[in-house]
C-alpha atoms as a PDB file:
ATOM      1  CA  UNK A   1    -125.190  93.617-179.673  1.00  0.00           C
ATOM      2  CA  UNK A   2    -121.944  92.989-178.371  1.00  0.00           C
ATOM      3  CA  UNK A   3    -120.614  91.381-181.478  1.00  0.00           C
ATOM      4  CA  UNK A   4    -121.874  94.694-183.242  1.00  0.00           C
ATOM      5  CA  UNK A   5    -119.959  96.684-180.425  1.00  0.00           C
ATOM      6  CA  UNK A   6    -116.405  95.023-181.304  1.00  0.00           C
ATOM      7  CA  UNK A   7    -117.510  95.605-184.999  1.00  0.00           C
ATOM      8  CA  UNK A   8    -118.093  99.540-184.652  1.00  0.00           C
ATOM      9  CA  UNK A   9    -114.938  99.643-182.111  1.00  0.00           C
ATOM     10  CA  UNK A  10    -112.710  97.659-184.933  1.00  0.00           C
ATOM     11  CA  UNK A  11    -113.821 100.095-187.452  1.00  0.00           C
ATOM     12  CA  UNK A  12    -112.930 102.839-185.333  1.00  0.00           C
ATOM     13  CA  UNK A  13    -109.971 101.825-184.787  1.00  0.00           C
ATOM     14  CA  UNK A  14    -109.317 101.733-188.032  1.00  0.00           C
ATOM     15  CA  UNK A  15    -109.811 105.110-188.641  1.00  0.00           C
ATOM     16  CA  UNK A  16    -108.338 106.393-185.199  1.00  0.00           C
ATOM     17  CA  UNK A  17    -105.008 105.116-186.343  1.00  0.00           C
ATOM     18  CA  UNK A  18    -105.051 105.938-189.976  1.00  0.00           C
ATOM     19  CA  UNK A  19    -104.288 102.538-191.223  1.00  0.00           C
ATOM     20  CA  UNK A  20    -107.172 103.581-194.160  1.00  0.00           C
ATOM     21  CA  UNK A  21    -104.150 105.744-195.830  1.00  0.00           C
ATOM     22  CA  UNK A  22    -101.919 102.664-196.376  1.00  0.00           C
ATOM     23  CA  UNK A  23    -104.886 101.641-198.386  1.00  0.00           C
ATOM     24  CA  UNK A  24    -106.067 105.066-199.607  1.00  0.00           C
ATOM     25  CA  UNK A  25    -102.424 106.900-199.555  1.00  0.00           C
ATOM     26  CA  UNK A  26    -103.302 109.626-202.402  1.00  0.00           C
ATOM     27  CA  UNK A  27    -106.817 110.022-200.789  1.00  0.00           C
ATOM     28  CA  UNK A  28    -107.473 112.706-197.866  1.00  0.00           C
ATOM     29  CA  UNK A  29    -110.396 111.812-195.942  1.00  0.00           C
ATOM     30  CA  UNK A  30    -112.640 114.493-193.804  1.00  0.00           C
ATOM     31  CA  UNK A  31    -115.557 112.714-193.141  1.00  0.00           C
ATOM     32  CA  UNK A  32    -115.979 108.396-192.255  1.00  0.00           C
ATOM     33  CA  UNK A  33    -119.129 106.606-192.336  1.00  0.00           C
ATOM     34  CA  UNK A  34    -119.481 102.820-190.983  1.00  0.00           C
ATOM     35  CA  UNK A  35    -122.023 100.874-193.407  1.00  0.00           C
ATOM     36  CA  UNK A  36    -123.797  98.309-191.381  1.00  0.00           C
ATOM     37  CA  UNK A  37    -125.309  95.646-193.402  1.00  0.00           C
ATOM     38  CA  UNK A  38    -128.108  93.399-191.444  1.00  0.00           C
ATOM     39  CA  UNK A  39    -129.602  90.011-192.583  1.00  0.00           C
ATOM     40  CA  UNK A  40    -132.412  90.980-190.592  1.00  0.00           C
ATOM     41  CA  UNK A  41    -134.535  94.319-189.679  1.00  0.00           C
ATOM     42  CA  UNK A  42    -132.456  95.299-186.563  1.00  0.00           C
ATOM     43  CA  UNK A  43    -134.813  95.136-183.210  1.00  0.00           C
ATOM     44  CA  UNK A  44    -135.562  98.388-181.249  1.00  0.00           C
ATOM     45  CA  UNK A  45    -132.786  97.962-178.735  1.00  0.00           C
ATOM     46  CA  UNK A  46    -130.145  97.916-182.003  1.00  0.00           C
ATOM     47  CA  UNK A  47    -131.723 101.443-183.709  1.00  0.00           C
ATOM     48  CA  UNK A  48    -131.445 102.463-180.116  1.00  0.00           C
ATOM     49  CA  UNK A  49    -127.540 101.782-179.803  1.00  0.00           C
ATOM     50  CA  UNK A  50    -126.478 102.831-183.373  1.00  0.00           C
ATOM     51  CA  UNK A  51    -128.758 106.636-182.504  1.00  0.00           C
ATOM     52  CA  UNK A  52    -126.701 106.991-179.181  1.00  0.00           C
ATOM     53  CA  UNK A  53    -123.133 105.508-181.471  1.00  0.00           C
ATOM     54  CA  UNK A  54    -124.014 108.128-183.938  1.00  0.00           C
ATOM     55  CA  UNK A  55    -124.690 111.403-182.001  1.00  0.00           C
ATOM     56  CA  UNK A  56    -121.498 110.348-179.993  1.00  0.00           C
ATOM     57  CA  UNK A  57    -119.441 110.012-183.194  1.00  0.00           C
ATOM     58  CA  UNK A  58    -120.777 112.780-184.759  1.00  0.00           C
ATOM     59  CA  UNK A  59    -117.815 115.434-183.518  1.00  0.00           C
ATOM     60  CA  UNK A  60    -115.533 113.199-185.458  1.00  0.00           C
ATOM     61  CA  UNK A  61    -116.725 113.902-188.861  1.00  0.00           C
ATOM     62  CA  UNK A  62    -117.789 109.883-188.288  1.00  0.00           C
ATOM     63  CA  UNK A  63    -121.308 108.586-188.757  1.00  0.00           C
ATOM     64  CA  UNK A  64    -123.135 105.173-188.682  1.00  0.00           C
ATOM     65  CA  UNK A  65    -125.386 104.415-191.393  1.00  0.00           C
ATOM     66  CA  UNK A  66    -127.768 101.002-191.936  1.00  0.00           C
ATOM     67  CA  UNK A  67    -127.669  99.560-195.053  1.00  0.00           C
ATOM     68  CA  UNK A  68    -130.972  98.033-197.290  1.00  0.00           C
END
């Protein structure tokens, strides 16, 4: 979970300082969303973290979504 943590926290980051429009400089971005990608089905404890991420991110136009 804590590896996860740094992940989401890199990512936002990201965003927080606009390094995506060195990458994206023509785009103009309103809403984010963080793609998590798991080898495994993610226990209880993990859904439970990303909900509580999510509703916390949510007044930043940024949202967590779990990848198949």
């Amino acid at each position: 979970m804590l590896l996860l943590q740094e992940k989401i926290n890199a990512y936002l980051s990201f965003i927080e300082s606009g390094q995506y429009a060195d990458h994206y400089p023509d785009e103009r971005f309103h809403e984010f969303v963080i793609e998590i990608q798991f080898l495994h089905d993610p226990t209880e404890k993990c859904e439970e973290f990303l909900a509580v991420v999510g509703e916390q991110l949510q007044p930043f136009h940024i949202s967590i979504a779990v990848g198949e």
